[in-house]
N, C-alpha and C. Protein backbone atom coordinates (compact mmCIF):
# COMPACT_ATOMS: atom_id res chain seq x y z
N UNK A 1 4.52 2.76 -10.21
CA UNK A 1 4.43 2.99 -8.79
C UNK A 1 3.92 4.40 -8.52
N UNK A 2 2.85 4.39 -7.40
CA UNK A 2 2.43 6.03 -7.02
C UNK A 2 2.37 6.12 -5.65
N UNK A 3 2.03 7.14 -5.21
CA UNK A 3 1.10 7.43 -3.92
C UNK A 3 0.10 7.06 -3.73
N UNK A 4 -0.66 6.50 -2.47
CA UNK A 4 -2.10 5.31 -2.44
C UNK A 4 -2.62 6.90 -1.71
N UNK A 5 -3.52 6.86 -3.05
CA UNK A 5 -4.69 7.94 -2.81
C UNK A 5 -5.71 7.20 -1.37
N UNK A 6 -5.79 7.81 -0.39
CA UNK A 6 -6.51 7.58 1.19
C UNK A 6 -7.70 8.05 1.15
N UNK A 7 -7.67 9.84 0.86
CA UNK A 7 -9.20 10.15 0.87
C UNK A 7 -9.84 11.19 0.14
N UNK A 8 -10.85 11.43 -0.16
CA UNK A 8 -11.33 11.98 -1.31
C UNK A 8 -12.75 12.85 -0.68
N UNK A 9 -12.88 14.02 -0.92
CA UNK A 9 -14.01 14.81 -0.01
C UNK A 9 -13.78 16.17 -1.15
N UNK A 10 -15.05 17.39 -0.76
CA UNK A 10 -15.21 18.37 -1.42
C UNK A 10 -14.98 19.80 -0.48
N UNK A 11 -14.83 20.52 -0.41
CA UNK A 11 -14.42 21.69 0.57
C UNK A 11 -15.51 21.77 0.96
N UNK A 12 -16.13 22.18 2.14
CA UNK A 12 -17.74 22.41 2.82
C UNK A 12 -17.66 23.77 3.26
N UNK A 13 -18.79 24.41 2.85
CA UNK A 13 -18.93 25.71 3.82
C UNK A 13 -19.00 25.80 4.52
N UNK A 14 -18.49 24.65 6.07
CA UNK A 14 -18.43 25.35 7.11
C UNK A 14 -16.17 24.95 7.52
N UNK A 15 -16.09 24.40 6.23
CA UNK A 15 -14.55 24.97 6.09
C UNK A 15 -13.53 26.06 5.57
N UNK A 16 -14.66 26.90 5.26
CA UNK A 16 -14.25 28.22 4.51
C UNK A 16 -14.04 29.33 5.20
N UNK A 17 -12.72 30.34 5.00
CA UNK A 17 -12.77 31.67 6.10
C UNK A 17 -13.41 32.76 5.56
N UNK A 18 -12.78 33.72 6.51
CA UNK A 18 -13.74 34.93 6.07
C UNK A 18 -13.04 35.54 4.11
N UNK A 19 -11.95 34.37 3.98
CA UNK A 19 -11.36 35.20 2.67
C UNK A 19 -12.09 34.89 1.73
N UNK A 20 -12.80 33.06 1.52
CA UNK A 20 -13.24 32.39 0.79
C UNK A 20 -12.48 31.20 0.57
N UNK A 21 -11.06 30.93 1.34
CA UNK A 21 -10.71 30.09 1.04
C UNK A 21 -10.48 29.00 2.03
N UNK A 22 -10.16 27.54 2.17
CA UNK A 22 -10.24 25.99 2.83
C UNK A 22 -9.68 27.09 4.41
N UNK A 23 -10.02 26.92 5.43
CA UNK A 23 -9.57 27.70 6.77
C UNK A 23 -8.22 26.60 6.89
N UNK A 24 -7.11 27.38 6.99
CA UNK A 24 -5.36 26.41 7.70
C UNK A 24 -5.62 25.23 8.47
N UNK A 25 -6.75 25.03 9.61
CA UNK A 25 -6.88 24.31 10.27
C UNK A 25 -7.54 23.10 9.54
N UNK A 26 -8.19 22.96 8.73
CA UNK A 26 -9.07 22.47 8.04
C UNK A 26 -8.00 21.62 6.89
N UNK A 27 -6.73 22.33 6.37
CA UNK A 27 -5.87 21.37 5.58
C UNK A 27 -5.52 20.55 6.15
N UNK A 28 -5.43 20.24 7.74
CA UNK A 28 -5.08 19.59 8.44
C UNK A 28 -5.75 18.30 8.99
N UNK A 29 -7.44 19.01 9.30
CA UNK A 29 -8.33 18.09 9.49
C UNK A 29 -8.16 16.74 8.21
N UNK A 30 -8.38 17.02 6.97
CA UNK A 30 -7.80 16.82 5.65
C UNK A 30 -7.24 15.27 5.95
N UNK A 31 -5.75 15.90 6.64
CA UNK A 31 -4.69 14.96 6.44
C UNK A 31 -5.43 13.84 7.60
N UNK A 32 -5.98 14.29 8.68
CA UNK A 32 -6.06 13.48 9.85
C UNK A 32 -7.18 12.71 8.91
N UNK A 33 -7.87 12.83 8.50
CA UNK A 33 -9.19 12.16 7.66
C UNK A 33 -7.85 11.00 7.09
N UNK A 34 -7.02 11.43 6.25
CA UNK A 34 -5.90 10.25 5.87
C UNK A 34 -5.45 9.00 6.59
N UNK A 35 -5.27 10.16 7.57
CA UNK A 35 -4.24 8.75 8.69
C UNK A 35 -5.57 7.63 9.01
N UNK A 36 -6.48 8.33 8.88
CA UNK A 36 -7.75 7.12 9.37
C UNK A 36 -7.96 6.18 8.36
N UNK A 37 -7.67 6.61 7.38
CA UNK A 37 -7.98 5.69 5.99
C UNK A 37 -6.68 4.85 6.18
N UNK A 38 -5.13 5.30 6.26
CA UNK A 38 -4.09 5.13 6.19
C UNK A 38 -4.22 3.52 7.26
N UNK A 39 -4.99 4.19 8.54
CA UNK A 39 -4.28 2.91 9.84
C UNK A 39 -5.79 2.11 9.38
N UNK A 40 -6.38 2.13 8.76
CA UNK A 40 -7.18 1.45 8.30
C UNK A 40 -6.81 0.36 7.36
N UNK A 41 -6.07 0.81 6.52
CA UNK A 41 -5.37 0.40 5.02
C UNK A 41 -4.18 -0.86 5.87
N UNK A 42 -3.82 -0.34 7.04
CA UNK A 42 -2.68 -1.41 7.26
C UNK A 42 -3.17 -2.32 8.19
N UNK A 43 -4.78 -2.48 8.33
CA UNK A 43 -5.47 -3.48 9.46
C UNK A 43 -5.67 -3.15 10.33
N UNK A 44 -5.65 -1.94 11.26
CA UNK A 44 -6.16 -1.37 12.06
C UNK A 44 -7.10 -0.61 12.63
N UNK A 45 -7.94 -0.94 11.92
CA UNK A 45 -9.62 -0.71 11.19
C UNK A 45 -10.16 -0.33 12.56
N UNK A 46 -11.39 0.52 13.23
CA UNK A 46 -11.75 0.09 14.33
C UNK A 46 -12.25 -0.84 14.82
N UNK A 47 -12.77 -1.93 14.54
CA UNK A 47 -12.93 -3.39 15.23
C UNK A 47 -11.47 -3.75 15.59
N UNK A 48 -10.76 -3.98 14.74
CA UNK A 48 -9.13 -4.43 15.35
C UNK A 48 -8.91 -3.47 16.24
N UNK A 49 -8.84 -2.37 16.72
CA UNK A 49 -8.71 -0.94 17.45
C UNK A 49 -9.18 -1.36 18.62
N UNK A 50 -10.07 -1.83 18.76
CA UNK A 50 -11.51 -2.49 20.07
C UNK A 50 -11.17 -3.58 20.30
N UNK A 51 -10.58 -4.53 19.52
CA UNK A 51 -10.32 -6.14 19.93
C UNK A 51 -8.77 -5.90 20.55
N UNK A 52 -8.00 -5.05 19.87
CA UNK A 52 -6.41 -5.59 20.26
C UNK A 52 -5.74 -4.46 21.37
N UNK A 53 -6.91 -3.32 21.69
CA UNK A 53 -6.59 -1.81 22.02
C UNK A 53 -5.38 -1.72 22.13
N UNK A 54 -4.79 -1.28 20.47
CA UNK A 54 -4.08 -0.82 19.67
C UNK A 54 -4.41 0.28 19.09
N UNK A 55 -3.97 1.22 18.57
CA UNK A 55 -3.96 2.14 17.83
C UNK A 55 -2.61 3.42 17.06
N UNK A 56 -2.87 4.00 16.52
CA UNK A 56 -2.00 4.57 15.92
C UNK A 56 -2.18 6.37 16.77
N UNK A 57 -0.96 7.04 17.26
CA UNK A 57 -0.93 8.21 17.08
C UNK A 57 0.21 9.04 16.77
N UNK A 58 -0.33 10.36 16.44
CA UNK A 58 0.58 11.14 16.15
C UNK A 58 1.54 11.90 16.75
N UNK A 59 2.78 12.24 16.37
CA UNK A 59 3.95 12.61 17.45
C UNK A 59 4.33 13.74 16.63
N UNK A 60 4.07 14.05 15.27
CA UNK A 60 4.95 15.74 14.79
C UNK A 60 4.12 15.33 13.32
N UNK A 61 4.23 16.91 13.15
CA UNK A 61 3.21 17.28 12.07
C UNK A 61 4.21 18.24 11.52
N UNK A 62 4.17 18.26 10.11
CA UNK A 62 4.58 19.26 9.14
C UNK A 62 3.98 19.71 8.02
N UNK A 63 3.59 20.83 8.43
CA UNK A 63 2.24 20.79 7.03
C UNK A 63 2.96 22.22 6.34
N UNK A 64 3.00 21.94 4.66
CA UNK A 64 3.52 23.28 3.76
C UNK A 64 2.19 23.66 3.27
N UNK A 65 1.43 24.77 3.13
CA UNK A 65 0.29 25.40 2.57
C UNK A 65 1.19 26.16 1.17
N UNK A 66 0.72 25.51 0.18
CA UNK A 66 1.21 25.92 -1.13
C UNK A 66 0.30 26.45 -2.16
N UNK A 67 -1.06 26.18 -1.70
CA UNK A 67 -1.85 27.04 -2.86
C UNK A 67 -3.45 27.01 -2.22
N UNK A 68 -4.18 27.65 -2.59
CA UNK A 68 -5.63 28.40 -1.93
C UNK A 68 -6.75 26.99 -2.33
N UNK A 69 -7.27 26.74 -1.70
CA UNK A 69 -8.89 25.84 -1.97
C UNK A 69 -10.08 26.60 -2.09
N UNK A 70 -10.75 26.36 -2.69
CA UNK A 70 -12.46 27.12 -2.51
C UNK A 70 -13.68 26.21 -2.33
N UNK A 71 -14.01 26.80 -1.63
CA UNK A 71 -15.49 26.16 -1.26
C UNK A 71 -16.47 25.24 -2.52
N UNK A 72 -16.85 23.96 -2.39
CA UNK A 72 -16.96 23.34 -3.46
C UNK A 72 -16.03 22.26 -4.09
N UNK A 73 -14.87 22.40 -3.82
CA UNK A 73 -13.55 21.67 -4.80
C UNK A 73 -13.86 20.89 -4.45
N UNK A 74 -13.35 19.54 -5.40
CA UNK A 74 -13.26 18.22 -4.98
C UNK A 74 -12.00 18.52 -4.63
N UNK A 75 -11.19 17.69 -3.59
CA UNK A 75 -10.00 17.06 -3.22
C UNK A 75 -9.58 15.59 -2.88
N UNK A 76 -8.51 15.55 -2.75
CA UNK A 76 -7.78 14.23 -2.48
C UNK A 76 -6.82 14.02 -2.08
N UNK A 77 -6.42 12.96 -0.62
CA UNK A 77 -5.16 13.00 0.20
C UNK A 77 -4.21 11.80 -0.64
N UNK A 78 -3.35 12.09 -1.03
CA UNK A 78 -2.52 10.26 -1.22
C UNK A 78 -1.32 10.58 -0.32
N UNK A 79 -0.87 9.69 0.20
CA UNK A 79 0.14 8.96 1.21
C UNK A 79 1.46 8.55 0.26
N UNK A 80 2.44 8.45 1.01
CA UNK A 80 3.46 7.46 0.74
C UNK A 80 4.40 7.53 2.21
N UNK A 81 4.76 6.48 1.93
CA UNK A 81 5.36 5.76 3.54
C UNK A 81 6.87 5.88 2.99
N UNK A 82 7.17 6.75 3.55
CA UNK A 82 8.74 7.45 3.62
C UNK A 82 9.84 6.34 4.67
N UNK A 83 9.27 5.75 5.45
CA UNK A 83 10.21 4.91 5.96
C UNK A 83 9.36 4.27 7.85
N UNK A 84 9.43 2.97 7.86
CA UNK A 84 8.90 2.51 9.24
C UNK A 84 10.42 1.76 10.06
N UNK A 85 9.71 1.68 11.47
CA UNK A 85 10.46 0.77 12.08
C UNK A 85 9.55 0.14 12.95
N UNK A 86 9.66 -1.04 14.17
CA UNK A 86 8.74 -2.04 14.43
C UNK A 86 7.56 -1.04 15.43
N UNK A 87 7.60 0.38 15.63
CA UNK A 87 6.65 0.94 16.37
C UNK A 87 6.47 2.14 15.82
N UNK A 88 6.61 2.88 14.39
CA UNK A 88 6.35 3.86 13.95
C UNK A 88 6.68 3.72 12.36
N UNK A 89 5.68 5.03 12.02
CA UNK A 89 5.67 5.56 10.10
C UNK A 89 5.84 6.94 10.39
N UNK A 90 6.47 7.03 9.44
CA UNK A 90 7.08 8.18 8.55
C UNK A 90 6.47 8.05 7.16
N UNK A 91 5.32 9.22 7.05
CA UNK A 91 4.76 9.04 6.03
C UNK A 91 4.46 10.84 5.55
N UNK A 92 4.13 10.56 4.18
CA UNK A 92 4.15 11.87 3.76
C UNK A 92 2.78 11.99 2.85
N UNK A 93 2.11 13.23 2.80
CA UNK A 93 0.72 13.35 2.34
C UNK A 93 0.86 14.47 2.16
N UNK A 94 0.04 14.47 0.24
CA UNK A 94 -0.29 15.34 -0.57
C UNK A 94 -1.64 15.89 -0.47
N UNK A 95 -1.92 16.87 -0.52
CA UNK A 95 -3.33 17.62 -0.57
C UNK A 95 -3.21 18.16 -1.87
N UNK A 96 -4.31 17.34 -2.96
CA UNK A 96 -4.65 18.20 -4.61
C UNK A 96 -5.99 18.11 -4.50
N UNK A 97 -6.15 19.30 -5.68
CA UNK A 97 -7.29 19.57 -6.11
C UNK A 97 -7.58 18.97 -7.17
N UNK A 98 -8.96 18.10 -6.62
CA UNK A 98 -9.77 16.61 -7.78
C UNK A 98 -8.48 15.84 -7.99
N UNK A 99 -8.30 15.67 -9.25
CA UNK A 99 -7.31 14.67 -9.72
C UNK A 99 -6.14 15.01 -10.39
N UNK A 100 -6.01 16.46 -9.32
CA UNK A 100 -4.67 17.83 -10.62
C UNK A 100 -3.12 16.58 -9.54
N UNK A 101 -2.02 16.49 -10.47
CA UNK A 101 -1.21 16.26 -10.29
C UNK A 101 -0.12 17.21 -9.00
N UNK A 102 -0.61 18.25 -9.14
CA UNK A 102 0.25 19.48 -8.26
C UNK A 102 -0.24 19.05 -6.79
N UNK A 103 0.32 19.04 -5.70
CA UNK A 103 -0.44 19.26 -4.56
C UNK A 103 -0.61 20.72 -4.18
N UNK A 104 -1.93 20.96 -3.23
CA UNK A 104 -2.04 22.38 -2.76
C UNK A 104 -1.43 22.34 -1.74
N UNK A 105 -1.14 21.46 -0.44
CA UNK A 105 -0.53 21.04 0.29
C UNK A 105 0.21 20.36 0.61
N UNK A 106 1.53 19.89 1.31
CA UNK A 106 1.96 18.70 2.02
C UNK A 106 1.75 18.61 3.50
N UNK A 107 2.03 17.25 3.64
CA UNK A 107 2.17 16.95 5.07
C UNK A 107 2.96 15.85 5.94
N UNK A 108 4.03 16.45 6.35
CA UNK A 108 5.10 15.06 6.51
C UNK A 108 4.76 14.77 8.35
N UNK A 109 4.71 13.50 8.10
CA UNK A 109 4.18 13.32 9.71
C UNK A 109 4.70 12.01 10.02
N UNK A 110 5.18 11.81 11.82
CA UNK A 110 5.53 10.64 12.19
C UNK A 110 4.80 10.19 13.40
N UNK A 111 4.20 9.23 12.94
CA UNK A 111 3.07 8.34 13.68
C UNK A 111 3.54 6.75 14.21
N UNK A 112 2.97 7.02 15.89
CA UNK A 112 3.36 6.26 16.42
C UNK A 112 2.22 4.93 17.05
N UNK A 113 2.66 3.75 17.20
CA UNK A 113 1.91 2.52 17.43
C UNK A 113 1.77 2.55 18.82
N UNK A 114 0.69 2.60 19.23
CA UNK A 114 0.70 2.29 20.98
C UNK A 114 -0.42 1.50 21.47
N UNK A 115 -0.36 0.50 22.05
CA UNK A 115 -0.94 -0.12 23.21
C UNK A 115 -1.98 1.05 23.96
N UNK A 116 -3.30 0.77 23.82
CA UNK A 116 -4.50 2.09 24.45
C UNK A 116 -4.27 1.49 25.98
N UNK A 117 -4.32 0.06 26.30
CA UNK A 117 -4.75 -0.58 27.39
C UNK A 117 -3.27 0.07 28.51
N UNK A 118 -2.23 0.18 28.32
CA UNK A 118 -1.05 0.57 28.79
C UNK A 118 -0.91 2.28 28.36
N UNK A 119 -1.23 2.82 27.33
CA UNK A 119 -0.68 4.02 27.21
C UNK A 119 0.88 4.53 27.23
N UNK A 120 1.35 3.42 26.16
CA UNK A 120 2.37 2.97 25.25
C UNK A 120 2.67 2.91 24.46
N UNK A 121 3.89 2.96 23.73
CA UNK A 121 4.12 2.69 22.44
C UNK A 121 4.38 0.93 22.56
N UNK A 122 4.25 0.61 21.15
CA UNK A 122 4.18 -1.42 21.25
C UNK A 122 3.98 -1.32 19.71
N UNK A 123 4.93 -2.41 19.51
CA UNK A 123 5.58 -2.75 18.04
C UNK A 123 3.88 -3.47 17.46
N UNK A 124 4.25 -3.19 15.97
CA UNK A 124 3.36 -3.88 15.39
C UNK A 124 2.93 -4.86 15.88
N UNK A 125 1.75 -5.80 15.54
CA UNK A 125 1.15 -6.77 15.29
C UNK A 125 2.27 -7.41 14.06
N UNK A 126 1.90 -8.50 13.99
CA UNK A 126 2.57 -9.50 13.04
C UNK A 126 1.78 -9.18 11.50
N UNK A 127 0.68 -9.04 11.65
CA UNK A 127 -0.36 -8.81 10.85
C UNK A 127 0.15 -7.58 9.98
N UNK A 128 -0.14 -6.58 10.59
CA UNK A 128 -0.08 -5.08 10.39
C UNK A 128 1.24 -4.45 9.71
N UNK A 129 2.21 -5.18 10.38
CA UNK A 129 3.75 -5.08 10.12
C UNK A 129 3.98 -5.86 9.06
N UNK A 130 3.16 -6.92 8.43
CA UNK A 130 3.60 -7.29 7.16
C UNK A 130 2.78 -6.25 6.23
N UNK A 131 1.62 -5.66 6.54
CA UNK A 131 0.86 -4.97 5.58
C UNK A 131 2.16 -3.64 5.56
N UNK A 132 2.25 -2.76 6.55
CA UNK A 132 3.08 -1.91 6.62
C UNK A 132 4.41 -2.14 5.70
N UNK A 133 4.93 -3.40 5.77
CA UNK A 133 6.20 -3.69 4.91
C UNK A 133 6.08 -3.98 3.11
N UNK A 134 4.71 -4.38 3.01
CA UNK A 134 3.86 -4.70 2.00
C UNK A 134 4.07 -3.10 1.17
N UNK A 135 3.48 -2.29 1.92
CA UNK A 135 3.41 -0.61 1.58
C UNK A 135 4.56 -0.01 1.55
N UNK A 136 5.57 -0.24 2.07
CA UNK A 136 7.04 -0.12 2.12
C UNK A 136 7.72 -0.25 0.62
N UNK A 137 6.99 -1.60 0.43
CA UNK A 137 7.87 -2.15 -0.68
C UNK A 137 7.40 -1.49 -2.16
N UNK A 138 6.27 -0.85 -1.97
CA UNK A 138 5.27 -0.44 -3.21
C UNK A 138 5.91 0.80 -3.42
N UNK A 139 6.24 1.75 -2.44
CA UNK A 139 6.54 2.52 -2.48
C UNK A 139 8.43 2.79 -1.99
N UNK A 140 8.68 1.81 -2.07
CA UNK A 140 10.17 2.42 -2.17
C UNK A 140 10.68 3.07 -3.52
N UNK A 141 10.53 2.89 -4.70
CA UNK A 141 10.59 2.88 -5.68
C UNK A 141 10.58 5.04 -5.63
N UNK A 142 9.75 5.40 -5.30
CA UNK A 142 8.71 6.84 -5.45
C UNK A 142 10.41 7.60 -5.31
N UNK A 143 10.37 8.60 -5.62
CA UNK A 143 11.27 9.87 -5.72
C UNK A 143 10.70 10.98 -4.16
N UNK A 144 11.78 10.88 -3.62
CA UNK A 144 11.81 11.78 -2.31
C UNK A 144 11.28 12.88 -2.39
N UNK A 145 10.05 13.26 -1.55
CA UNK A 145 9.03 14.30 -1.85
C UNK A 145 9.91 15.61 -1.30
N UNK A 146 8.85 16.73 -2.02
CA UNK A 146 9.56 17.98 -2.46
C UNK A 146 9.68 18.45 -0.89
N UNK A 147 9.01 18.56 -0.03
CA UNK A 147 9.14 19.27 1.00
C UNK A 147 9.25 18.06 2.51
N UNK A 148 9.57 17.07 2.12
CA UNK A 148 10.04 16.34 3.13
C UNK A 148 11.36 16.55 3.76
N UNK A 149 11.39 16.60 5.10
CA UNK A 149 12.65 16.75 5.95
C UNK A 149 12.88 18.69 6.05
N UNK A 150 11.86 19.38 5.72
CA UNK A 150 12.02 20.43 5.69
C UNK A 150 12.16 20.84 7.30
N UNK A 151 13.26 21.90 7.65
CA UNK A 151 13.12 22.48 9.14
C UNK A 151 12.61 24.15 8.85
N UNK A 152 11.64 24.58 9.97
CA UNK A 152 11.15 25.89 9.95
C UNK A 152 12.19 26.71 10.46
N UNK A 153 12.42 27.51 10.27
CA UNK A 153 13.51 28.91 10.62
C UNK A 153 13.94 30.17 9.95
N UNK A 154 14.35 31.06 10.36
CA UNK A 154 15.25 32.02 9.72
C UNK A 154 16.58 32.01 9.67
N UNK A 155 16.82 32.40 8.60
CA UNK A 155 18.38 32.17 8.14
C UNK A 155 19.08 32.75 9.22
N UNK A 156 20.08 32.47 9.95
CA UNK A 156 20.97 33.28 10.75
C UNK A 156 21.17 34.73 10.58
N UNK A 157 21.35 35.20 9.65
CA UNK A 157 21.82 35.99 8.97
C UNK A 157 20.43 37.23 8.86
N UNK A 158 19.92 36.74 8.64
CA UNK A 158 18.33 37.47 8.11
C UNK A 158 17.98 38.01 9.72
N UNK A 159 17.99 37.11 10.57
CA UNK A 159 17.05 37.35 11.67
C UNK A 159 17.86 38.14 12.40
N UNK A 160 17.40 39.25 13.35
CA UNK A 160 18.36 39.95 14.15
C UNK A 160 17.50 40.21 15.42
N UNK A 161 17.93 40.89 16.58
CA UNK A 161 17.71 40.73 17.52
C UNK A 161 15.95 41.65 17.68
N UNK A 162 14.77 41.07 18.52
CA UNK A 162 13.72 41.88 18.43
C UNK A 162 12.72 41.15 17.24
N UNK A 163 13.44 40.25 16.55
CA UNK A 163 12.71 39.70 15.02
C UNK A 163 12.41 40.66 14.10
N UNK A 164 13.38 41.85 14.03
CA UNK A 164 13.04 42.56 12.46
C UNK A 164 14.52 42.50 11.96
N UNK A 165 14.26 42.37 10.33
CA UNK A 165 14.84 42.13 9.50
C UNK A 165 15.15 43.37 8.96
């Protein structure tokens, strides 16, 4: 059992900063390139998108930047579906370099099902929700990723009034 590798691209020079390395915003673009492969992968392709105006969006983003990209790299997003219910995923995505085992990034995100025609949330399709449960089941097995469920903050203790430490 693994993570379903989504998408696969090379760093472009017009994703590079002034340091030389992938620009923050750009690990991100990354992941969103995923979710398209991702709501693709579970039948929600854009023709189904246009026939059922359905679609998938996003409600919270968590992205860890853990190591530098350079202009040129191959990369690659893989997914794993951390947990659904009948109108949302909880899914988590790795950012590595080519086919290195380490990620340079994560990204834990919860994405929601909505009705375009209403501007709603609306439970799966019958269709979609078995593919989704399909992916569920492949990946229950996987070991709870390293930076999932992480909250941003300063320790109580650390932080003092003004934000200096």
């Amino acid at each position: 059992m693994s993570a379903l590798t989504l998408y696969r691209d090379e760093v472009r020079a017009e994703w590079v900063d002034y340091n030389g390395h992938l620009r923050d915003a750009f690990y991100l673009l990354l992941f969103s390139y995923a979710v398209d492969a991702l709501i693709d992968t579970i039948g929600l392709d854009a023709a189904e998108r246009e026939r059922s105006r359905r679609s998938v969006y996003t409600l919270e983003v968590h992205l860890n930047y853990l190591s530098e990209l350079k202009q040129g790299e191959a990369v690659r997003v893989d997914c794993q579906l951390l947990a659904h219910d009948s109108k949302r995923l909880h899914v988590y995505f790795t950012l590595h370099r080519g086919d290195e085992a380490e990620p340079v990034a994560a990204s834990e995100q919860m994405l929601l099902h909505v009705d375009t025609a209403q501007a709603c949330s609306a439970p799966f399709d019958a269709a979609v929700l078995a593919r989704v449960e399909t992916l569920a089941a492949a990946h229950a097995g996987l070991p709870r990723p390293a930076y999932a469920g992480r909250v941003i903050g300063l320790p109580r203790r650390a932080a003092t009034e003004g934000g200096q430490t």
